[in-house]
N, C-alpha and C. Protein backbone atom coordinates (compact mmCIF):
# COMPACT_ATOMS: atom_id res chain seq x y z
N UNK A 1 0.82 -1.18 0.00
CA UNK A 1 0.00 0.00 0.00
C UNK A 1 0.86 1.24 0.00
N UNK A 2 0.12 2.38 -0.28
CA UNK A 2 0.93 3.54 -0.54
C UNK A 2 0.02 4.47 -0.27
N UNK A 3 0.85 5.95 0.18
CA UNK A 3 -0.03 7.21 0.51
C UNK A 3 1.00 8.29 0.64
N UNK A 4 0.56 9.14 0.10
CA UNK A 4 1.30 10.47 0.63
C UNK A 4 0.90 11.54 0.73
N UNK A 5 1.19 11.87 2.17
CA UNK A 5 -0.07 12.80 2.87
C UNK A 5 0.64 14.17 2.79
N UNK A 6 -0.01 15.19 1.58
CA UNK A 6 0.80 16.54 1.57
C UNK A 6 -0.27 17.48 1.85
N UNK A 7 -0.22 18.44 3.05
CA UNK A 7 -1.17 19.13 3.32
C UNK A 7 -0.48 20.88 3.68
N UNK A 8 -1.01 21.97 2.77
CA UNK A 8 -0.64 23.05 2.82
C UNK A 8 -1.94 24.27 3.93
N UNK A 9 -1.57 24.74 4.51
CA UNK A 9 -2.23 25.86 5.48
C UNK A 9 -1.58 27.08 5.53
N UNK A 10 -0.54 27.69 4.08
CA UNK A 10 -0.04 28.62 4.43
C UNK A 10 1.11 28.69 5.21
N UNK A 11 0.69 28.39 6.37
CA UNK A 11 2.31 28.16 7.17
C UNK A 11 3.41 26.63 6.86
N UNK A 12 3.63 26.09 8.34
CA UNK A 12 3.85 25.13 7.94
C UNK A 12 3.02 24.47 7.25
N UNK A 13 3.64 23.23 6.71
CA UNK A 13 2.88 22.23 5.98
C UNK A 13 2.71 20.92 6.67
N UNK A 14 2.41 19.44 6.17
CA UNK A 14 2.26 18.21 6.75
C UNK A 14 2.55 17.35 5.26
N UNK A 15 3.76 16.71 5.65
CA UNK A 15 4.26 15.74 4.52
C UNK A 15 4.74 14.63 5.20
N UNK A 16 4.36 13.55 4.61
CA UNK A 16 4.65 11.97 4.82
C UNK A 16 4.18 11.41 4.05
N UNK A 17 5.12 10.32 3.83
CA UNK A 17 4.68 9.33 2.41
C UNK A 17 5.20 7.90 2.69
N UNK A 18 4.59 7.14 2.53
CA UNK A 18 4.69 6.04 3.16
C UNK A 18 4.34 4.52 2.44
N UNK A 19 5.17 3.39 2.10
CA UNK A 19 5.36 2.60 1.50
C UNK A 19 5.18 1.58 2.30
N UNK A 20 3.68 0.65 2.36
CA UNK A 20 4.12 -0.90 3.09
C UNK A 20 3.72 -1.68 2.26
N UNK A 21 3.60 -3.16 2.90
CA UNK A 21 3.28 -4.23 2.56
C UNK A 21 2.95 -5.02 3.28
N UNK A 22 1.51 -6.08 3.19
CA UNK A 22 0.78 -7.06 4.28
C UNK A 22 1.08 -8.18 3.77
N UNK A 23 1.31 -8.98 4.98
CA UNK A 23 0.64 -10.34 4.99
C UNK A 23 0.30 -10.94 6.10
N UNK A 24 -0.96 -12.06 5.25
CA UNK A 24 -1.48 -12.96 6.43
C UNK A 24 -0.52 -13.50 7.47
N UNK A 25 -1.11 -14.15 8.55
CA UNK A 25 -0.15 -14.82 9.30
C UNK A 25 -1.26 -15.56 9.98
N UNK A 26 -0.61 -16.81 10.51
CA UNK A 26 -1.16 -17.79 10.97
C UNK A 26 -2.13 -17.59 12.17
N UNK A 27 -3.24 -18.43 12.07
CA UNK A 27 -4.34 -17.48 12.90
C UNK A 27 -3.77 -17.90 13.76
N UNK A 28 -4.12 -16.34 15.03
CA UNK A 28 -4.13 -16.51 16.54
C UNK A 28 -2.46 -15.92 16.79
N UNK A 29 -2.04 -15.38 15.52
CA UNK A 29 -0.07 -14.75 16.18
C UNK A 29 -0.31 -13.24 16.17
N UNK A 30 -1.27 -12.95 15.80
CA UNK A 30 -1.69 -11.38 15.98
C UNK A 30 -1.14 -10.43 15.16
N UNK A 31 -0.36 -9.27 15.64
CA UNK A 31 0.14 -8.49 15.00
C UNK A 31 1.45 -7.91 14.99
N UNK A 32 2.27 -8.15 13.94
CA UNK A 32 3.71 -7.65 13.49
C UNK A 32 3.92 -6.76 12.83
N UNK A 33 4.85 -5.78 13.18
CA UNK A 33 5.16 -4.36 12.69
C UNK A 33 6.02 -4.31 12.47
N UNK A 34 7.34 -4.47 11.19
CA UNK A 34 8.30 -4.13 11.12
C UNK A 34 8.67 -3.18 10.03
N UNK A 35 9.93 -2.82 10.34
CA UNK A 35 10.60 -1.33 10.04
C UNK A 35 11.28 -2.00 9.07
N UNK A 36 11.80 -2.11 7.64
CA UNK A 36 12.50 -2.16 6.71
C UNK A 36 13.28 -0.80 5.79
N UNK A 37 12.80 0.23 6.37
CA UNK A 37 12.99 1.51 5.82
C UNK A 37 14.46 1.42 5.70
N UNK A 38 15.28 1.64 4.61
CA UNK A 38 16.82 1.66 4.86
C UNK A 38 16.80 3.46 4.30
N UNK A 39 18.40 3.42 4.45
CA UNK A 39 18.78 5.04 4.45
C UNK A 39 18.21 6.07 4.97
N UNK A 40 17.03 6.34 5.70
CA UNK A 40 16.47 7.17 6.50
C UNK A 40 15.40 7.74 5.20
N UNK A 41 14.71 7.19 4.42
CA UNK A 41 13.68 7.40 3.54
C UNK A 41 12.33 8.13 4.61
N UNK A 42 12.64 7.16 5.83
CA UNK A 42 11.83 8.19 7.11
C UNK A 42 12.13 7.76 7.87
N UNK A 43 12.74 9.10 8.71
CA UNK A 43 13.20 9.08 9.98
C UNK A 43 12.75 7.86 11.16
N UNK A 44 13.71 7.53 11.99
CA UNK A 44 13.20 6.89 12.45
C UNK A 44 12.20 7.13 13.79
N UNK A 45 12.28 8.45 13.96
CA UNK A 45 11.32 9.27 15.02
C UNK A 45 10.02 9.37 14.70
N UNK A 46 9.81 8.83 13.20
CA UNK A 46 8.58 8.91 12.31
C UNK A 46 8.01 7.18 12.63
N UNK A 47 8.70 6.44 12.43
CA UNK A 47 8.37 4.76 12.46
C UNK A 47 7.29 4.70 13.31
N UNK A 48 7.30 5.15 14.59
CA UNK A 48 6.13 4.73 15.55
C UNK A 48 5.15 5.61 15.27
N UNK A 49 5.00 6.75 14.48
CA UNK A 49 3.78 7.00 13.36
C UNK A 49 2.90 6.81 12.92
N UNK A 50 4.17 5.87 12.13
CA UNK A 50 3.38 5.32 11.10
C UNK A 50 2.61 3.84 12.27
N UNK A 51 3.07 3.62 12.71
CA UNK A 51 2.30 2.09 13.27
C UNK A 51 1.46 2.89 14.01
N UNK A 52 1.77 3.80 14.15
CA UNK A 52 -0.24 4.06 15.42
C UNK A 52 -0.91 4.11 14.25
N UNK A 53 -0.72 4.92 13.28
CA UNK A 53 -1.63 5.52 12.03
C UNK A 53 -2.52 3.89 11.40
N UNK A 54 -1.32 2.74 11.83
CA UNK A 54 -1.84 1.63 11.21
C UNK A 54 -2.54 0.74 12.24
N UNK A 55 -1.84 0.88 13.96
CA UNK A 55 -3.09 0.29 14.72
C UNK A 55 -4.54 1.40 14.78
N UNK A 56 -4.69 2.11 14.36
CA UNK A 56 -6.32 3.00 14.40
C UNK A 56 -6.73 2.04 13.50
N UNK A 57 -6.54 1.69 12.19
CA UNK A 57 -7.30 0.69 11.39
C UNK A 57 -7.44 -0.53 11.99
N UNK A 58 -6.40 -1.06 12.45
CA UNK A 58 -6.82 -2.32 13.31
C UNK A 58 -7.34 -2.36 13.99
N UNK A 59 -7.79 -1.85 15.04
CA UNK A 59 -8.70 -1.61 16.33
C UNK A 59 -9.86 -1.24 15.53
N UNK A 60 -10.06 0.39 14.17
CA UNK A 60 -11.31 0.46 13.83
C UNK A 60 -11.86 -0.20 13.25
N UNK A 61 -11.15 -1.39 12.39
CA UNK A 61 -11.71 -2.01 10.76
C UNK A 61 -11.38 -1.72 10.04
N UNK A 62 -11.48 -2.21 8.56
CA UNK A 62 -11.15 -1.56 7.13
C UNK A 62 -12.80 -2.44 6.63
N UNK A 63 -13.50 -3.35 7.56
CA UNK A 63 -13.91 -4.36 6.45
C UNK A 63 -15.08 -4.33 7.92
N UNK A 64 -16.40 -3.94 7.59
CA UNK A 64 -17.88 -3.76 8.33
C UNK A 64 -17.17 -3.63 9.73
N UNK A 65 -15.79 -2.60 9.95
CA UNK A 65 -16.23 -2.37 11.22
C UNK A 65 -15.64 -3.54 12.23
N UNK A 66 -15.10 -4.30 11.88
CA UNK A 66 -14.46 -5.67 12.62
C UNK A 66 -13.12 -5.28 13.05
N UNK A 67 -12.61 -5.66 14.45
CA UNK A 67 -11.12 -5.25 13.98
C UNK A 67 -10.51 -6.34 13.45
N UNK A 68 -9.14 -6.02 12.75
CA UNK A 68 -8.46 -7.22 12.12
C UNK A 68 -7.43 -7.85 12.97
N UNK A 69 -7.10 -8.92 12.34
CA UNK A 69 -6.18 -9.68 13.16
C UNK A 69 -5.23 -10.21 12.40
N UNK A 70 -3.97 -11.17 12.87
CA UNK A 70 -3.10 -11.94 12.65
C UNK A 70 -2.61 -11.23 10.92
N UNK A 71 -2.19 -10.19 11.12
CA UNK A 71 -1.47 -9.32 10.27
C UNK A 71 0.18 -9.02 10.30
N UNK A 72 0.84 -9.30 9.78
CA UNK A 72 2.17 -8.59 9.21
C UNK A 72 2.24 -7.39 8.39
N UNK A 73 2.85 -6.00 9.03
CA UNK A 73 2.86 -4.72 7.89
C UNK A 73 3.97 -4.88 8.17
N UNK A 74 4.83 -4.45 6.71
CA UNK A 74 6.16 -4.51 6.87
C UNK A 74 6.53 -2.62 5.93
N UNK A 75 7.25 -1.92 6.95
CA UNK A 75 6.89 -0.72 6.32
C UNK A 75 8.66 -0.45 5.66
N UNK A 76 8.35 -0.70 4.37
CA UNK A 76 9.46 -0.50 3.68
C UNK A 76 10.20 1.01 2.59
N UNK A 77 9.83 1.76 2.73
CA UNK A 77 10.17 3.04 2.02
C UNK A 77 9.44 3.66 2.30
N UNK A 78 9.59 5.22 2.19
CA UNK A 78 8.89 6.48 2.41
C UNK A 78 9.70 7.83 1.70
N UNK A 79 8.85 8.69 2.21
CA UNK A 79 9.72 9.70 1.82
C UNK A 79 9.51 10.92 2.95
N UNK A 80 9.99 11.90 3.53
CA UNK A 80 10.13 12.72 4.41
C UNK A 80 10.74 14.37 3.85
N UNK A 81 10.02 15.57 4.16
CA UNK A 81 10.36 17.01 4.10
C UNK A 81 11.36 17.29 5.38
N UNK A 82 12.37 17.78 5.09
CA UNK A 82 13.10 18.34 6.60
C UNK A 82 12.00 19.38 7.28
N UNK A 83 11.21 20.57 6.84
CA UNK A 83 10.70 21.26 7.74
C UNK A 83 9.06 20.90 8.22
N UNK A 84 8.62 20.13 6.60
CA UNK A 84 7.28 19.80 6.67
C UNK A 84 6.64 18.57 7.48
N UNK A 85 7.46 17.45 7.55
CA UNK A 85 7.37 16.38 8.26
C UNK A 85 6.84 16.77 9.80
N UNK A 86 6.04 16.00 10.14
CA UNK A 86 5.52 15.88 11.83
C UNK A 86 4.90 14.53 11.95
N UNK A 87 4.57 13.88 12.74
CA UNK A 87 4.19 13.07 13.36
C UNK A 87 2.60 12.83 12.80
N UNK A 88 1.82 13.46 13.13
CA UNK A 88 0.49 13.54 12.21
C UNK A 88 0.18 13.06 10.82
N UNK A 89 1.48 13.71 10.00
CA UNK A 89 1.79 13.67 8.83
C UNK A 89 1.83 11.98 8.86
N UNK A 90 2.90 11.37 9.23
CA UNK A 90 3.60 9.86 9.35
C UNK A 90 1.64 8.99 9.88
N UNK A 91 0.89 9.36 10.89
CA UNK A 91 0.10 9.18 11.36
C UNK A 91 -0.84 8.28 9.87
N UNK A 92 -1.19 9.71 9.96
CA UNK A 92 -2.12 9.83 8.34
C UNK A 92 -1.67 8.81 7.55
N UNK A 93 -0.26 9.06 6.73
CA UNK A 93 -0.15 8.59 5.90
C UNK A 93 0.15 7.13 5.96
N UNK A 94 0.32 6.51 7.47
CA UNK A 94 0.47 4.79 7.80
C UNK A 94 -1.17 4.22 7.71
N UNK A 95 -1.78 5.45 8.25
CA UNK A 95 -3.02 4.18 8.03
C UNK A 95 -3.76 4.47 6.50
N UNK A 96 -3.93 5.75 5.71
CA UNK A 96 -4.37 5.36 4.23
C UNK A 96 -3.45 4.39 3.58
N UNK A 97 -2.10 4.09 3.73
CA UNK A 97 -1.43 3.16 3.13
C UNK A 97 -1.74 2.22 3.13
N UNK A 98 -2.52 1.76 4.71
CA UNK A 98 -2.57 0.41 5.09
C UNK A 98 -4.08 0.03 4.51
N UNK A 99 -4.80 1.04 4.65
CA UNK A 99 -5.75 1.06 3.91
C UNK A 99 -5.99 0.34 2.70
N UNK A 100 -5.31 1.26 1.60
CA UNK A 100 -4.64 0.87 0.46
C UNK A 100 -4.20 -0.42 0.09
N UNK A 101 -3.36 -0.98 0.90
CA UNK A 101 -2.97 -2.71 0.92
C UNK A 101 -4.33 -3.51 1.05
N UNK A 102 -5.31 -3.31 2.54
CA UNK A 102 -6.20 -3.56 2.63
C UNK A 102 -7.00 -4.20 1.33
N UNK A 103 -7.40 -2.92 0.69
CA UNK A 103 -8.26 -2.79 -0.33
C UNK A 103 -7.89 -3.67 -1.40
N UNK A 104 -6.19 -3.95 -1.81
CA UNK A 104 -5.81 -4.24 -2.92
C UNK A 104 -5.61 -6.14 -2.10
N UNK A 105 -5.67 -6.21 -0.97
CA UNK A 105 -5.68 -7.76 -0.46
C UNK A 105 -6.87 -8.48 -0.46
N UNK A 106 -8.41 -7.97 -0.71
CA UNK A 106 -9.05 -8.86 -0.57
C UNK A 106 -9.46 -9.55 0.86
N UNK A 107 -9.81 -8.41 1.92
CA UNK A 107 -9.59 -9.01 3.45
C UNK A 107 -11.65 -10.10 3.24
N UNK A 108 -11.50 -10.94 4.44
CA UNK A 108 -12.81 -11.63 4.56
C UNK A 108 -12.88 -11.39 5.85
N UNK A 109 -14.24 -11.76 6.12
CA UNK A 109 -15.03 -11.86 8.03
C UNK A 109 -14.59 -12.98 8.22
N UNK A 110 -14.75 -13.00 9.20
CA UNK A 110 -14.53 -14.64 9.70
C UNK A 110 -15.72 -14.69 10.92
N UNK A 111 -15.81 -15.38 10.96
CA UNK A 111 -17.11 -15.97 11.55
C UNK A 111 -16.59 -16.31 13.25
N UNK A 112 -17.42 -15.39 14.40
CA UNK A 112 -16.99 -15.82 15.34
C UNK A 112 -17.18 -17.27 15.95
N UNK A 113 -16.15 -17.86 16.49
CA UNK A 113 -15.83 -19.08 17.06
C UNK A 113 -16.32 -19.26 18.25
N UNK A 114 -16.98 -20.50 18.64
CA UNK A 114 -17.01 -20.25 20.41
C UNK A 114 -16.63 -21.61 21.02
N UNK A 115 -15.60 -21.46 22.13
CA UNK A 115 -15.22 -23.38 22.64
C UNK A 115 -16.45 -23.49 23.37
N UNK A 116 -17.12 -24.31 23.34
CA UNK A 116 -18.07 -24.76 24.06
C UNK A 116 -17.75 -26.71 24.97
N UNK A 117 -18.15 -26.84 25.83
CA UNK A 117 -18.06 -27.58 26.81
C UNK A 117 -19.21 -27.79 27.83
N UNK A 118 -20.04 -29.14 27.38
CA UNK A 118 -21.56 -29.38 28.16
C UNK A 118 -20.92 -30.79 28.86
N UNK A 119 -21.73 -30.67 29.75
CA UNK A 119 -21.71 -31.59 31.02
C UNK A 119 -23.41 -32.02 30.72
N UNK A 120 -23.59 -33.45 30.52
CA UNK A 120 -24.53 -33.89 30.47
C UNK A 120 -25.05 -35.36 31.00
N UNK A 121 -26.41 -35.92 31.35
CA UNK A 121 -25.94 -37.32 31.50
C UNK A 121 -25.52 -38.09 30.41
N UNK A 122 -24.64 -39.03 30.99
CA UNK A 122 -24.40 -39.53 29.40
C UNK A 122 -25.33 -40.14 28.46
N UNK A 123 -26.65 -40.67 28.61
CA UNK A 123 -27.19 -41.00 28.27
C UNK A 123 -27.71 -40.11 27.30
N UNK A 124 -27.81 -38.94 27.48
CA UNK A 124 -27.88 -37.70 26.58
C UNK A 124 -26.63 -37.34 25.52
N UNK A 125 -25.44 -37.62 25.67
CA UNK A 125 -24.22 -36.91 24.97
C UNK A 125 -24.61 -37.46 23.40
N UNK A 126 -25.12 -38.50 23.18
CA UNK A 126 -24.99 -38.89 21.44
C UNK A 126 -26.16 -37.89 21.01
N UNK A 127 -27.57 -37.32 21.25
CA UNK A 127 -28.39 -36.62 21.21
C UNK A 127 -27.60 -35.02 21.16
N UNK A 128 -26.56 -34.86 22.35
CA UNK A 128 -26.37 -33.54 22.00
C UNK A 128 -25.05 -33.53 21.05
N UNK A 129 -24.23 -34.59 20.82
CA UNK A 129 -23.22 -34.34 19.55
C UNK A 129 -23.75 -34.66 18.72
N UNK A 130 -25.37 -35.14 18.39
CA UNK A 130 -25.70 -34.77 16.86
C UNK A 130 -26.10 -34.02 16.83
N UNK A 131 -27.14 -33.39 17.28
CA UNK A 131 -27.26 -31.68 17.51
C UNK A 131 -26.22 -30.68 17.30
N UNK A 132 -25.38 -30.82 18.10
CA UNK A 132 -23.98 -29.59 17.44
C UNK A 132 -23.57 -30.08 15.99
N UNK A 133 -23.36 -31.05 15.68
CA UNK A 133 -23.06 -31.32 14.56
C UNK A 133 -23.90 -30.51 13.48
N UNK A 134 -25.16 -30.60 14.00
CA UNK A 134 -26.17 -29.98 13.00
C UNK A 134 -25.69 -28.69 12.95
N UNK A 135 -25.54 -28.13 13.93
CA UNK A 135 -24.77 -26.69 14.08
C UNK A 135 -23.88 -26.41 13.49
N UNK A 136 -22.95 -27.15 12.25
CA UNK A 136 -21.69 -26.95 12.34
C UNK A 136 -20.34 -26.65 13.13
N UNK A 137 -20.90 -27.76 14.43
CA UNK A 137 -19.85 -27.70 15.53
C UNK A 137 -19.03 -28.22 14.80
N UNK A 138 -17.23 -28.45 15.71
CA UNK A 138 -16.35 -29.25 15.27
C UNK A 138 -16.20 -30.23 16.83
N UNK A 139 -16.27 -31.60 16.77
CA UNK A 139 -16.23 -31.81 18.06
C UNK A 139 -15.05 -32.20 18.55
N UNK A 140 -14.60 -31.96 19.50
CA UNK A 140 -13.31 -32.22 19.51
C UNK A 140 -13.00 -33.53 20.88
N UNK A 141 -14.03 -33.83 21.48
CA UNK A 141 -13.80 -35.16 22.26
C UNK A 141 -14.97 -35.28 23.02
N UNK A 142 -15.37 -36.37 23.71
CA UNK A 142 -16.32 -37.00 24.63
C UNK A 142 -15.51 -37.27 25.49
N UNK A 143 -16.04 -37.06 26.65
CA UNK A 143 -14.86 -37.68 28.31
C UNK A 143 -16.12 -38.26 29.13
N UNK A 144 -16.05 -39.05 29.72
CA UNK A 144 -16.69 -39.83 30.62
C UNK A 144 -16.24 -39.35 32.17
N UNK A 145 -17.64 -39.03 33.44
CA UNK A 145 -17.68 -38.51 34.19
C UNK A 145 -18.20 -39.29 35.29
N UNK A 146 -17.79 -39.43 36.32
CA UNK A 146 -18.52 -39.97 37.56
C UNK A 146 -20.18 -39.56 37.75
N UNK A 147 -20.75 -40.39 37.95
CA UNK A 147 -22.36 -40.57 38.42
C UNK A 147 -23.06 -40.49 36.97
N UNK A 148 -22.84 -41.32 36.31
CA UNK A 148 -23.44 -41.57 34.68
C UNK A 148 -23.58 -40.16 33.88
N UNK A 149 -22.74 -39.63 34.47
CA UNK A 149 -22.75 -37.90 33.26
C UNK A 149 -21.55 -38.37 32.21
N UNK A 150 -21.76 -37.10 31.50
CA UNK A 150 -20.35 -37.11 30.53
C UNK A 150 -20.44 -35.75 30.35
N UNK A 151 -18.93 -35.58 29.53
CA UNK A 151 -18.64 -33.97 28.80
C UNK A 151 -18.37 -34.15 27.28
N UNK A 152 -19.06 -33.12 26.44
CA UNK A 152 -18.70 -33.09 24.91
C UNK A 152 -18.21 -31.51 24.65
N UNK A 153 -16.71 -31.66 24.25
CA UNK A 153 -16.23 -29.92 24.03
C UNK A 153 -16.18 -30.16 22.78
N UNK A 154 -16.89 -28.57 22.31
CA UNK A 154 -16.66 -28.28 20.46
C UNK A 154 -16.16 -27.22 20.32
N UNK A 155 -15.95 -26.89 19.16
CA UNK A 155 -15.76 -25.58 18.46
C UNK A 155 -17.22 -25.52 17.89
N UNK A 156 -17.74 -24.26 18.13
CA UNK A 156 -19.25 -23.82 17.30
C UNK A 156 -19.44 -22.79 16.73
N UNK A 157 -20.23 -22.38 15.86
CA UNK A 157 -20.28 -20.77 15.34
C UNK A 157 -20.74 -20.32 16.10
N UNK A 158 -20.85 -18.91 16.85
CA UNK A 158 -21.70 -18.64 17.55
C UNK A 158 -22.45 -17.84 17.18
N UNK A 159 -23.11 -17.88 16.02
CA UNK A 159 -24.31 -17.65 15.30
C UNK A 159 -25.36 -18.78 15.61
N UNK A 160 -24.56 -20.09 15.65
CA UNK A 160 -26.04 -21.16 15.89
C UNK A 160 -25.88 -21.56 17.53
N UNK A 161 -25.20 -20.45 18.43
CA UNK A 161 -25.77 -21.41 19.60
C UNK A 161 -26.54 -19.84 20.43
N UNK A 162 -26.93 -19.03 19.89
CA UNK A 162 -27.22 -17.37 20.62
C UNK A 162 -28.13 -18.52 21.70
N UNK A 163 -28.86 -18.91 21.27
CA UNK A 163 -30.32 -19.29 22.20
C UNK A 163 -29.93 -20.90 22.48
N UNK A 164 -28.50 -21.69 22.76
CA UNK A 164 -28.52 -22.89 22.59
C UNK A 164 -29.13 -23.31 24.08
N UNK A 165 -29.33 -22.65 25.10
CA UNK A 165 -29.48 -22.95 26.04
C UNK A 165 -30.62 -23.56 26.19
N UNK A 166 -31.97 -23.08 25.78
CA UNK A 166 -33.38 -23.81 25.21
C UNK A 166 -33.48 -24.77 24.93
N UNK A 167 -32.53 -24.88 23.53
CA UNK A 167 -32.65 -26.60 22.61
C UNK A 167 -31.77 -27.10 23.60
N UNK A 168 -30.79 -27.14 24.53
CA UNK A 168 -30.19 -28.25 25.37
C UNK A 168 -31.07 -28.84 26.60
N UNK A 169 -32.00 -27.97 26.88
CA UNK A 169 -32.75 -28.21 28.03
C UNK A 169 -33.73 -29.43 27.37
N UNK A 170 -34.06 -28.53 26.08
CA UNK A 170 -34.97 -29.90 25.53
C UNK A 170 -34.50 -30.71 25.31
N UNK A 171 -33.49 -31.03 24.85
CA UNK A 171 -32.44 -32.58 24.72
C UNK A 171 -32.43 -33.41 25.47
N UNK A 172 -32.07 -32.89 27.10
CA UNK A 172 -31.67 -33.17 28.60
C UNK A 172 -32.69 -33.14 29.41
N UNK A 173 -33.73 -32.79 29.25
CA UNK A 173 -35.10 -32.41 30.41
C UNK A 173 -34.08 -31.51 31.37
N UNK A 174 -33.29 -30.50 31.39
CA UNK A 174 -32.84 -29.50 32.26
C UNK A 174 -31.96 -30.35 32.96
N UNK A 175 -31.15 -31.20 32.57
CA UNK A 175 -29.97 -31.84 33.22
C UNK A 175 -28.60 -31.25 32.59
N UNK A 176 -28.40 -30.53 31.98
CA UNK A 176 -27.07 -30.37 30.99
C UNK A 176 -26.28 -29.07 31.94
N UNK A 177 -25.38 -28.92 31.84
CA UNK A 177 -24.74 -27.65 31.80
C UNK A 177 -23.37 -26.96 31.01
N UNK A 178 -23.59 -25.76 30.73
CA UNK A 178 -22.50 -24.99 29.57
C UNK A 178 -21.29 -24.39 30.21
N UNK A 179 -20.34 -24.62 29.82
CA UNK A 179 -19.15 -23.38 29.90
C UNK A 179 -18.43 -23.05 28.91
């Protein structure tokens, strides 16, 4: 991505220009910021700038408002005014850049996840792992529990469990419980 933020008021001015590049990274490693800038293309008093300019997009969204995640910006060239340059300037021009990458990457939603973990009798657990299943759970084990209960932990969307508490009661006659 690219931007260069030149802003005139008569007096001083506001110049920064700013060169990165994204990539994915493996879900759940969050977020990496590195500096590649060689020869002082921008100062390095400017670098932490540019990364706030680029965590405001992360925290605000680029994509309905979501923040993003498991991102690499790697901020490799710029350009800098000796009198016009400020901090604002660097600000600005890190997050339309990042913007910019954004736009030209193709970002998606992702669908929130939820671990889920029911305690049920066991006589109930095959009733409620076909049920999540229906959900597009992922199940990830059955454990066997003292006094004829059991536990089934999944991964679920949590689009299909807002109200799961209802359909488990009906499963269980009000024997189950969630964490």
């Amino acid at each position: 991505g690219h931007c260069r933020h030149k802003k005139q008021t008569g007096g001083a001015g506001q110049f920064g220009e700013v060169f990165l590049r994204i990539e994915a990274l493996e879900r759940g490693a969050g977020f990496e910021f590195l500096d590649e800038v060689a020869g002082g293309a921008i100062p390095g008093q400017f670098i932490p700038a540019v990364e706030k300019g680029v965590r405001q997009v992360l925290t605000e969204g680029a994509l309905a408002g979501f923040p993003l995640q498991d991102i690499r910006v790697t901020v490799y060239d710029g350009k800098h005014h000796s009198v016009d340059s400020k901090e604002v300037a660097f600000v600005s021009a890190g997050r339309k850049a990042f913007l910019d990458a954004l736009g030209k990457a193709e970002p998606i939603v992702l669908e929130p996840i939820v671990r889920l973990e029911i305690t049920a009798p066991a006589s109930a657990i095959g009733d409620i792992t076909g049920d999540l299943a229906l959900k597009r759970a992922r199940i990830n084990g059955n454990q066997a529990l003292p006094g004829r209960r059991a536990a089934v932990s999944a991964l679920v969307p949590l689009a299909e469990i807002i109200e799961y508490q209802s359909r488990l009661k009906a499963l269980t006659g009000g024997k189950a419980a969630t964490r």
